[in-house]
Each structure stands twice: as C-alpha cells, then as structure tokens.
Protein backbone atom coordinates (compact mmCIF):
# COMPACT_ATOMS: atom_id res chain seq x y z
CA UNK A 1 121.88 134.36 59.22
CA UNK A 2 121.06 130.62 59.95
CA UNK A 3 119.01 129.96 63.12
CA UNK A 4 119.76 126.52 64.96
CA UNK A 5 116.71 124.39 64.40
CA UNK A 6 115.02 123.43 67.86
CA UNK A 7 114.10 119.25 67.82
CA UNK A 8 110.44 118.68 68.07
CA UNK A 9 109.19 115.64 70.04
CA UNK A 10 107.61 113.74 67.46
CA UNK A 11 106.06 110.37 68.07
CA UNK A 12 109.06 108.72 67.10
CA UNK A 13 111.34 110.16 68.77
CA UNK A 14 108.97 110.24 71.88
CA UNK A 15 109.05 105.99 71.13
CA UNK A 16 112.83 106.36 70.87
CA UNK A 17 113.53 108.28 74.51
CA UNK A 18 110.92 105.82 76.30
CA UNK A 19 112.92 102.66 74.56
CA UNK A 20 116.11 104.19 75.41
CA UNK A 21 114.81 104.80 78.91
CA UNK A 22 113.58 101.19 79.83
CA UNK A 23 116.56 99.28 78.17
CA UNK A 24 118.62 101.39 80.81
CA UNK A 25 116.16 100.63 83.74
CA UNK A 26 116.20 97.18 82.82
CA UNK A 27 119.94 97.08 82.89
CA UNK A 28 120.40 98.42 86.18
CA UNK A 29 118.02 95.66 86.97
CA UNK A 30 119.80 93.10 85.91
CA UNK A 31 123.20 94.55 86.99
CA UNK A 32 121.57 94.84 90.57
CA UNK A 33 120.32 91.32 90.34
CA UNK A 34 122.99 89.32 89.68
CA UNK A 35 125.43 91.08 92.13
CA UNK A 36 122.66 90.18 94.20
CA UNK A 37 122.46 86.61 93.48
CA UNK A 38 125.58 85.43 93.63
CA UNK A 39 126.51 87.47 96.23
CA UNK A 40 129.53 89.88 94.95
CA UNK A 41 129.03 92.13 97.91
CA UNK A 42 127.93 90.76 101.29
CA UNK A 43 124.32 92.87 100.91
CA UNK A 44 123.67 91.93 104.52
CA UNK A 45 126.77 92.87 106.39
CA UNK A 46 125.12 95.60 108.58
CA UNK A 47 122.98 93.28 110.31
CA UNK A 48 125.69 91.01 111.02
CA UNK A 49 127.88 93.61 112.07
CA UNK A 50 124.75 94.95 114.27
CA UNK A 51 123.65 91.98 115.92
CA UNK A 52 127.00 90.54 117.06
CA UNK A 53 130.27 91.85 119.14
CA UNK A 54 132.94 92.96 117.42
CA UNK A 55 134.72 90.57 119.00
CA UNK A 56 132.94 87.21 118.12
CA UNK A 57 133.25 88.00 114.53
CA UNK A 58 136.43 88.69 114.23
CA UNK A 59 138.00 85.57 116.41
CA UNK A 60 135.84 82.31 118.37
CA UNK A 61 138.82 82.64 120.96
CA UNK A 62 138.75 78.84 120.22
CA UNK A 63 135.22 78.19 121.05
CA UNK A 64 132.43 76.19 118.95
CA UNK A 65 130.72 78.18 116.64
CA UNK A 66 126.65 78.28 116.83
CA UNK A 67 125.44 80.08 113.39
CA UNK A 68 121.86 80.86 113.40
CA UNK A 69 119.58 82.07 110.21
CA UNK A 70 116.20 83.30 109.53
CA UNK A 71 114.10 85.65 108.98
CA UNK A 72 112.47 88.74 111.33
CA UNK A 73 111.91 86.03 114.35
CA UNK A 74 115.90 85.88 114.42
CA UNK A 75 116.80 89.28 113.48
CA UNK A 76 117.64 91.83 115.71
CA UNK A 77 120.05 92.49 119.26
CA UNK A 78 116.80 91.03 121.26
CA UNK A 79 115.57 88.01 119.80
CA UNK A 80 116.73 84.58 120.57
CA UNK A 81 120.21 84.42 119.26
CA UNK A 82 120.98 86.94 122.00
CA UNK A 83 119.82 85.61 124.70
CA UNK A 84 121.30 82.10 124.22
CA UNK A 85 124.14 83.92 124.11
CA UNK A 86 124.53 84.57 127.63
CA UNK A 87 123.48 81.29 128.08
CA UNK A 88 126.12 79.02 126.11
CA UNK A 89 129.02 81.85 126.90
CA UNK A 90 131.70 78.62 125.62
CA UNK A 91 130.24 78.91 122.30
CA UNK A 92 130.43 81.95 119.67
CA UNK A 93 126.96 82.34 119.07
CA UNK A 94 126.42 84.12 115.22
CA UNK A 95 123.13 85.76 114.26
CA UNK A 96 122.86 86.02 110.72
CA UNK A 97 119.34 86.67 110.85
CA UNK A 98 117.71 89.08 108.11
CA UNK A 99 113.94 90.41 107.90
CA UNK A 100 111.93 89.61 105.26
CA UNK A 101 114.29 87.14 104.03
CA UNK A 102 113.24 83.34 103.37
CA UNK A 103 114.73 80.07 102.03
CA UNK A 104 115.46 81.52 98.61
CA UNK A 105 117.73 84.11 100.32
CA UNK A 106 119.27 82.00 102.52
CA UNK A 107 120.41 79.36 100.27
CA UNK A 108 122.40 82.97 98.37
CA UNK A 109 124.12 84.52 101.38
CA UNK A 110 124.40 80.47 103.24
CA UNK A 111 127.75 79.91 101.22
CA UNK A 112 129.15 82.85 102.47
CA UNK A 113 127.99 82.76 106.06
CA UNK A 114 129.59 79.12 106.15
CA UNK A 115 132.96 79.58 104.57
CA UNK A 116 133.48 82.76 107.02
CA UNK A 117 132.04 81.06 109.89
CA UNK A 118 133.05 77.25 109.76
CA UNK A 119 130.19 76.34 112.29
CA UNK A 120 130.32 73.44 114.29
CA UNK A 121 126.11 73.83 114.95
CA UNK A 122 124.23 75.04 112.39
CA UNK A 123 120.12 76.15 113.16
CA UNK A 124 118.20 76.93 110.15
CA UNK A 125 115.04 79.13 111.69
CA UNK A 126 111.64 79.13 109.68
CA UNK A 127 108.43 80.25 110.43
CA UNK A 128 105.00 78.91 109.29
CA UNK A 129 103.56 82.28 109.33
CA UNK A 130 104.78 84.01 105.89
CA UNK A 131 107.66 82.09 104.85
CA UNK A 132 106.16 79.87 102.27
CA UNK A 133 104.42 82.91 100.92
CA UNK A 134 107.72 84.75 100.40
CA UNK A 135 108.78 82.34 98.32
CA UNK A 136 105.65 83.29 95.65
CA UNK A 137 103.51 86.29 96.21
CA UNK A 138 100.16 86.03 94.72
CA UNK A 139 98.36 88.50 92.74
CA UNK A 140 95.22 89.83 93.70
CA UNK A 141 94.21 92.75 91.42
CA UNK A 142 90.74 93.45 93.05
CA UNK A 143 91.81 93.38 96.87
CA UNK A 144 95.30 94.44 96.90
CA UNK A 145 96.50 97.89 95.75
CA UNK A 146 97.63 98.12 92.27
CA UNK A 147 101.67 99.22 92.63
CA UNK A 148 101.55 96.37 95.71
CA UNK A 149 100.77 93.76 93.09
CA UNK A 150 103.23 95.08 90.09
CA UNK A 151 105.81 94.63 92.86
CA UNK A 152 104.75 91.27 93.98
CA UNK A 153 104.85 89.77 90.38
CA UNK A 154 108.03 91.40 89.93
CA UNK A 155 109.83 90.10 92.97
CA UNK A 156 108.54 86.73 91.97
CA UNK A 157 111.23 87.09 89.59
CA UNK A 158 113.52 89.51 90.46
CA UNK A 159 114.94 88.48 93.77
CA UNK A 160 117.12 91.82 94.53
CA UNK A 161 113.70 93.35 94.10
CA UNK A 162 113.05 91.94 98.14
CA UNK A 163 116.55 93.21 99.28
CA UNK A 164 116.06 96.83 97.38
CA UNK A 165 112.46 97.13 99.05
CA UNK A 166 113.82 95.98 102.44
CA UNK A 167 116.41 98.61 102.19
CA UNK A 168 113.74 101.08 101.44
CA UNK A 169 111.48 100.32 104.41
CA UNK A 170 114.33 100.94 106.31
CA UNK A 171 115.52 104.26 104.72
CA UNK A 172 112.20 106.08 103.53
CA UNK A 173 109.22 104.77 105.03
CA UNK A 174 107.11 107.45 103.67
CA UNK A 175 107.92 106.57 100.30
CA UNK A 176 107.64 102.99 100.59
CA UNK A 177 104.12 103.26 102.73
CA UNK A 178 102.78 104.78 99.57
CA UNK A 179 104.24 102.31 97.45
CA UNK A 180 102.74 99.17 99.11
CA UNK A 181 99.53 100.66 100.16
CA UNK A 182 100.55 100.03 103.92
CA UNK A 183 100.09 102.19 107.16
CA UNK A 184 102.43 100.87 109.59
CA UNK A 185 104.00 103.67 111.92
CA UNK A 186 107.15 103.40 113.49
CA UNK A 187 108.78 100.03 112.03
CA UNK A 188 111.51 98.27 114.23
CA UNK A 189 114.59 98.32 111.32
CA UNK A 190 115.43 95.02 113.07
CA UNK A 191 112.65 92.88 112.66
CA UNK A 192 109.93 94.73 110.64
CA UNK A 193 107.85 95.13 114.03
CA UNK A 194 105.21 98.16 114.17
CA UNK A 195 106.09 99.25 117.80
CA UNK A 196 103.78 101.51 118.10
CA UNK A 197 100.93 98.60 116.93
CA UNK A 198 102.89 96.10 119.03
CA UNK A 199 103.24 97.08 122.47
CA UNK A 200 99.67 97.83 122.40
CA UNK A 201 97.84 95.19 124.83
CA UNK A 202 94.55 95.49 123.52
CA UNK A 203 94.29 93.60 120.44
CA UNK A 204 92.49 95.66 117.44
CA UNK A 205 91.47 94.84 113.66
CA UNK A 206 92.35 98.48 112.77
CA UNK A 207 95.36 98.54 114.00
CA UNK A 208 97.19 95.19 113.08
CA UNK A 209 99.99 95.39 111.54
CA UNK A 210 99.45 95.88 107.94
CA UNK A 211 101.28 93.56 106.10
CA UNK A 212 99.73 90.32 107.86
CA UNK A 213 96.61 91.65 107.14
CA UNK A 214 97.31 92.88 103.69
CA UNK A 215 99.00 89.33 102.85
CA UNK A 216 95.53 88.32 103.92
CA UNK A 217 93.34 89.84 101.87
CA UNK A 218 95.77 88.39 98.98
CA UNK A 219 95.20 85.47 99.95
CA UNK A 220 92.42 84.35 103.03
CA UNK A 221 93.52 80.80 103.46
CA UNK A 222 97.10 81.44 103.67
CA UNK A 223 97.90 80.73 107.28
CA UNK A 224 96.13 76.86 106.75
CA UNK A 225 97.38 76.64 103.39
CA UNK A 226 101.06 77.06 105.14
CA UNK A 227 100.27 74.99 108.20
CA UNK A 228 98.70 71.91 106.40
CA UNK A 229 101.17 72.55 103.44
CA UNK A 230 98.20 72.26 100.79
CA UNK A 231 96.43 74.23 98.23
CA UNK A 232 98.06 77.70 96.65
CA UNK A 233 100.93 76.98 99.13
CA UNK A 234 101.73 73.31 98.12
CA UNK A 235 104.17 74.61 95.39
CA UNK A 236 106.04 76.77 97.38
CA UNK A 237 106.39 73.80 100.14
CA UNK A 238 108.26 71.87 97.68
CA UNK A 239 110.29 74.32 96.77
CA UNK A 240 111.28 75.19 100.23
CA UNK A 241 112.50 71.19 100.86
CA UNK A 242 114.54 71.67 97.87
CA UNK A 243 115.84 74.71 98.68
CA UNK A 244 116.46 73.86 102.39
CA UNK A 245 118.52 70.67 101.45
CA UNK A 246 120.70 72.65 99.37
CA UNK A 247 121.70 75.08 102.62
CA UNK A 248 121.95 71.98 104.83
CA UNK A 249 123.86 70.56 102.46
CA UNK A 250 126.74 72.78 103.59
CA UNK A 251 126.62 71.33 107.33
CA UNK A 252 128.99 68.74 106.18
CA UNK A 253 128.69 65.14 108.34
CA UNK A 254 131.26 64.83 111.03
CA UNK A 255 131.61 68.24 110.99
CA UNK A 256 128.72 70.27 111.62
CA UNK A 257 125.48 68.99 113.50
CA UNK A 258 121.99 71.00 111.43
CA UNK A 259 118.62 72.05 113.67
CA UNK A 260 115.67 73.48 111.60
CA UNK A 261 113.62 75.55 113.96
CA UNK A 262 109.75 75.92 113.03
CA UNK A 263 108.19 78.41 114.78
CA UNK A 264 104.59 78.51 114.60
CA UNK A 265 102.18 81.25 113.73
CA UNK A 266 100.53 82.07 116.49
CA UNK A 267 97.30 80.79 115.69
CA UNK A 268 98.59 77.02 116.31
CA UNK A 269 98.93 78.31 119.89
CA UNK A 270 95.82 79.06 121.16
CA UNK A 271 91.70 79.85 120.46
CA UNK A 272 92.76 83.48 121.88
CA UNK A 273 95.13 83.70 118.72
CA UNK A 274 93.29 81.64 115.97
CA UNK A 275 90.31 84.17 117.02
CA UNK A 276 92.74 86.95 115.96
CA UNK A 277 93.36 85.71 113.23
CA UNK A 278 90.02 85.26 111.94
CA UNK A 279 88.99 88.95 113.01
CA UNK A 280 92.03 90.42 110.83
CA UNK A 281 90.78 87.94 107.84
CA UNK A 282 91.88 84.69 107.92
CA UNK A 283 90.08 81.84 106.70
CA UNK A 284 90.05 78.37 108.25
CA UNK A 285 88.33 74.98 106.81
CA UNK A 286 90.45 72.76 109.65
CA UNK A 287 91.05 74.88 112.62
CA UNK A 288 91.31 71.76 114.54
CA UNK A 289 94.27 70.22 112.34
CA UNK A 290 96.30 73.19 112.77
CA UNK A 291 96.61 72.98 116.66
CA UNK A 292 98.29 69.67 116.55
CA UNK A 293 102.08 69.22 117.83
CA UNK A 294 102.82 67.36 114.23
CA UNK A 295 101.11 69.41 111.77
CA UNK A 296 101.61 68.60 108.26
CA UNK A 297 104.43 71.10 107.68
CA UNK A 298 106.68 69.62 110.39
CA UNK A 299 105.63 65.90 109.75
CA UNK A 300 106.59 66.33 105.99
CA UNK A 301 109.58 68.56 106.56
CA UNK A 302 110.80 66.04 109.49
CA UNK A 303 110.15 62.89 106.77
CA UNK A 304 112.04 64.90 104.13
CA UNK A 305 115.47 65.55 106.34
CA UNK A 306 115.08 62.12 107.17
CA UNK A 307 118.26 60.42 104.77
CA UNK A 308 120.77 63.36 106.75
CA UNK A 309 122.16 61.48 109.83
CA UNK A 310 123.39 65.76 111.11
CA UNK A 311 120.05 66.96 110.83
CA UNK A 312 117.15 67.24 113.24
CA UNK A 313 113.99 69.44 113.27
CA UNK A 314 113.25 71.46 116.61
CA UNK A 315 108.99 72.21 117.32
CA UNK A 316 108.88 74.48 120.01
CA UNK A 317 105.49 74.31 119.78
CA UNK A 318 104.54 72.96 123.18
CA UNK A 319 107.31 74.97 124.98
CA UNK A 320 105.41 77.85 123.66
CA UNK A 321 102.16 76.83 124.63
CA UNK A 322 103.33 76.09 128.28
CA UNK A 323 104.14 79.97 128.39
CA UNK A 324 100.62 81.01 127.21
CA UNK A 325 99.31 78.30 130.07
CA UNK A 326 101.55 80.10 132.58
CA UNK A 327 99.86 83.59 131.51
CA UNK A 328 102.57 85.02 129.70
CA UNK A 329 102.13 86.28 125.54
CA UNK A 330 104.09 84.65 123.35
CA UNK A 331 103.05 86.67 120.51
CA UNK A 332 102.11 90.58 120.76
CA UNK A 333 98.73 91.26 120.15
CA UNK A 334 98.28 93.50 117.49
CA UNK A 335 101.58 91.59 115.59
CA UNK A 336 102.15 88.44 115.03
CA UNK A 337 105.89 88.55 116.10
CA UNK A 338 107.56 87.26 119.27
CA UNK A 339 107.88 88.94 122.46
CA UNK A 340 110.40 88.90 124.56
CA UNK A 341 108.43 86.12 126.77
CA UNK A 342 108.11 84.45 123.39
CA UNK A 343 111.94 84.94 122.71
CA UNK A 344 113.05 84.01 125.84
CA UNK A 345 110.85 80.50 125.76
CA UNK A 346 112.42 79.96 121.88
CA UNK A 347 116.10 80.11 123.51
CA UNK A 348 115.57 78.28 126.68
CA UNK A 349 113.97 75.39 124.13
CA UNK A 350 117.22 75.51 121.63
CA UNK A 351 119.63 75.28 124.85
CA UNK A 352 117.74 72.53 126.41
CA UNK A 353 117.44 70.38 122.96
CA UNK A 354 120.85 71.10 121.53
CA UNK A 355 122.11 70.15 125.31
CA UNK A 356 125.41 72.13 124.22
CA UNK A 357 128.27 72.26 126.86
C-alpha cells in the first residue's frame, strides 16, 4: 500500500514560495502603476463627480468654463471653487481638486481634465505648505516611525503608491493610522482635515494634526526651506517649474487664459501663526524673510512663467492678512488648513483678480 508523501518545507523551497510571492507583489505593483500613470481609468472621478452638479459636468449650457486644480485647499463641496461658484453663476465653474495630490499628479490626470473640459480659464492652485515636500519625502529613520519611512521611499518612486494610500485613509483609517504612525481622529474624506483637531479654538501641541507635525520631525526646516525655495527643498522647486510648465502648457494661447494660485502656509501670515509653528517643531533661520509679500517661491515662480503671455501668478497673501487684521482666522488652529473665513477671502481674491463677467 503506497502512502502519498507529504512535501516538507525545506529551505529551498521556503526561498522558492517567498520568490514566487514578491515577483507577484511586484507585478501588481507595476500593473497598478502604470494604469496609474498614464491614466487608463480616471482614478479621481468620485471627487469630480462629488464636488460638482450633475449638471455642469455634463453640459456648460454655453457658458465659459473655469477649471480649477489642487490639492486639499481646493478639494471638497466647501472650499473656494464653491463659493465662486455662486459668485460667477455665467461661468461653469469645475473643481478638480484632489487631497494629497501635488504637481506630479496633476501634470497625469491635467490631460484628461483638459480634453473633457476645454476651459477657457484655467487656475493651477499650490500651496507653500507641503507641496514641494510631496514631490520627495525624506527619510528620517531615527524620528519617524519605521513602516512611515519604507512608505515614503517607496512613493518616491512609485507614484500609485500616494493614490492607493489616499484611498486607504479614506476607507480604513484604523489600518492606515497604524501604518503611518499617525493619530488623527475623524479625517474630513474631502480635504484630509482632522475635524475633531480643527474646530478646536484653542490651539494645542498635542493635538495638531499629525501629519504637519510628523512631516516636521522629518524634516524641521521644511516650512523655510519651501518658502525661501532653498536647501533640502531646492530640488524639488525645480522640479515643480518643470512640471508646472508642462500642465500650463495645455492652456493653449488665444484660447485659454492660466492663474497659478499660491497660498501661503500660515506662518507667512502672522507672529500668532509662525509661533505655532515653532511650538509643533518648526525651525526658522529667517523668520523675517518669510513674511514678505514676494517671497522667494513666488518671485522665482513669477520670473519662471514669465516667456507665457496666458499666464499670471495670483498671491493672496495680503488679502489674507487683511482678514486676520479684521479678527477673523484664516487658518484653524490646531490645522493648518483654511477655514471657511479663509475660503471665503481665497474666492473673493480670484473673482476680483480674474475680473470675469
């Protein structure tokens, strides 16, 4: 009687089933990657179907089109794109805003946006806060928890990476709390916004939201590196011009007119804010530099748009200011997001500039 031999799990094969097993993780990867990069399906549809009537994008009903992009300051049914909407009601105002996103994913899902679009005004929304630093995460094995970091070098490379963790955020918080070491609470799915953390008046340490103070402890000088455009962020500066003159490159002369809309971290606002900054871990060599209207990033930006005749740079800076002189926040206190003040004052500023009909 012959018995059926059970396998044993010898070294070799053990080699074998772990071989076997990253080759096919590392093809889903790369399968997951490339749909991602060149777009084969729209990965951000939801948010454009969420933040804009049915109506406006499925007909203009033969008005102008206005398409707006960015990252978490755009995203969402509150933020600006809204309310200039009931502003500019003769012009179809699109919000193809996505959190978390920067240049890099812009100038993927841009193409699309255009060709479905055909916008007659294009704005191009970034924000001096984080954006430069999305671009290249650093690594920081000693202050920054261990899976945080594996993720950040491998999103340096692997683009969907950003989408598939956004997603995740969204979907299992729990799970992706333990995988980046943060504590956030109840995230806004719109904009990334703790809003438990964020409609708290009282500004606390403890309590910020995580990720500006975990992209902190990465990296201390990151808000002035990003401001002045210098040091571990000069890099990524470049490679935001270049990447930003590809997407503009799609506003076509004669037919569509370009804004790029800085927004400014909130410690270019006020001594309240910069102090807020510093408490959560900031570092600053030039606080002074960073409070004026044409700080290096918009002076260099401006001088690099300069050759395109359709493209202008908006600084809301002041207008921003004005509402923090008036005694309204501009910025939440225990986030570094805009409130609805803050919002409001971004729109008004685009509708005024723009001087649309």
């Amino acid at each position: 009687m012959k018995y059926k031999t059970k396998h044993r799990l010898t070294p070799k094969r053990l080699l074998f089933i772990a071989a076997y097993g990253l080759c096919c993780i590392l093809f889903i990867l790369l399968a997951v990657e490339l749909i991602y990069r060149f777009q084969l399906i729209d990965t951000y549809l939801p948010e454009l179907r969420s933040y804009n009537p049915k109506e406006d994008l499925a007909d203009n009903g033969g008005r102008k089109t206005i398409l707006i992009m960015g990252d978490s300051m755009t995203a969402g049914n509150k933020s600006y794109p809204g309310i200039m909407r009931d502003k500019v009601p003769g012009y179809r105002v699109i919000n193809s805003g996505v959190s978390g996103t920067c240049i890099l994913e812009t100038a993927l899902t841009g193409p699309k946006r255009f060709a479905e679009f055909k916008p007659s005004v294009f704005v191009y929304q970034v924000y001096v806060g984080n954006d430069l630093f999305e671009i290249r995460h650093p690594v920081n094995w000693k202050a920054i928890p261990f899976l945080r970091n594996v993720y950040w070098v491998l999103s340096n490379h692997l683009r969907s990476l950003v989408y598939l963790n956004y997603r995740l955020m969204q979907r299992f918080v729990g799970l992706h709390q333990a995988l980046s070491g943060t504590k956030d609470r109840r995230p806004n799915k719109e904009q990334g916004i703790d809003i438990n953390i964020a409609e708290t008046e009282t500004f606390s340490a403890e309590t910020y939201t995580s990720r500006t103070r975990i992209n902190l402890r990465a990296e201390p000088y990151l808000l002035e590196n990003q401001i002045m455009a210098e040091g571990n962020q000069r890099k990524e500066f470049e490679v935001f011009l270049n990447k930003l003159k590809v997407v503009l490159s799609l506003c076509r002369e004669g037919e569509c007119q370009a804004y790029v809309l800085v927004i400014p971290q909130c410690c270019q606002i006020s001594d309240h804010y910069l102090s807020i900054m510093k408490l959560i871990g900031a570092r600053f060599d030039h606080p002074t530099e960073i409070h004026q209207d044409e700080y290096p990033f918009v002076a260099e930006t401006k001088k690099a748009l300069a050759y395109k005749s359709n493209v202008s740079l908006l600084n809301p800076i002041q207008s921003l200011r004005k509402g923090e002189t008036e005694g309204k926040s501009m910025y939440f206190q225990n986030d570094e997001h805009l409130t609805e003040d803050g919002q409001t004052a971004i729109a008004e500023f685009i509708v005024s500039y723009l001087k649309l009909e």
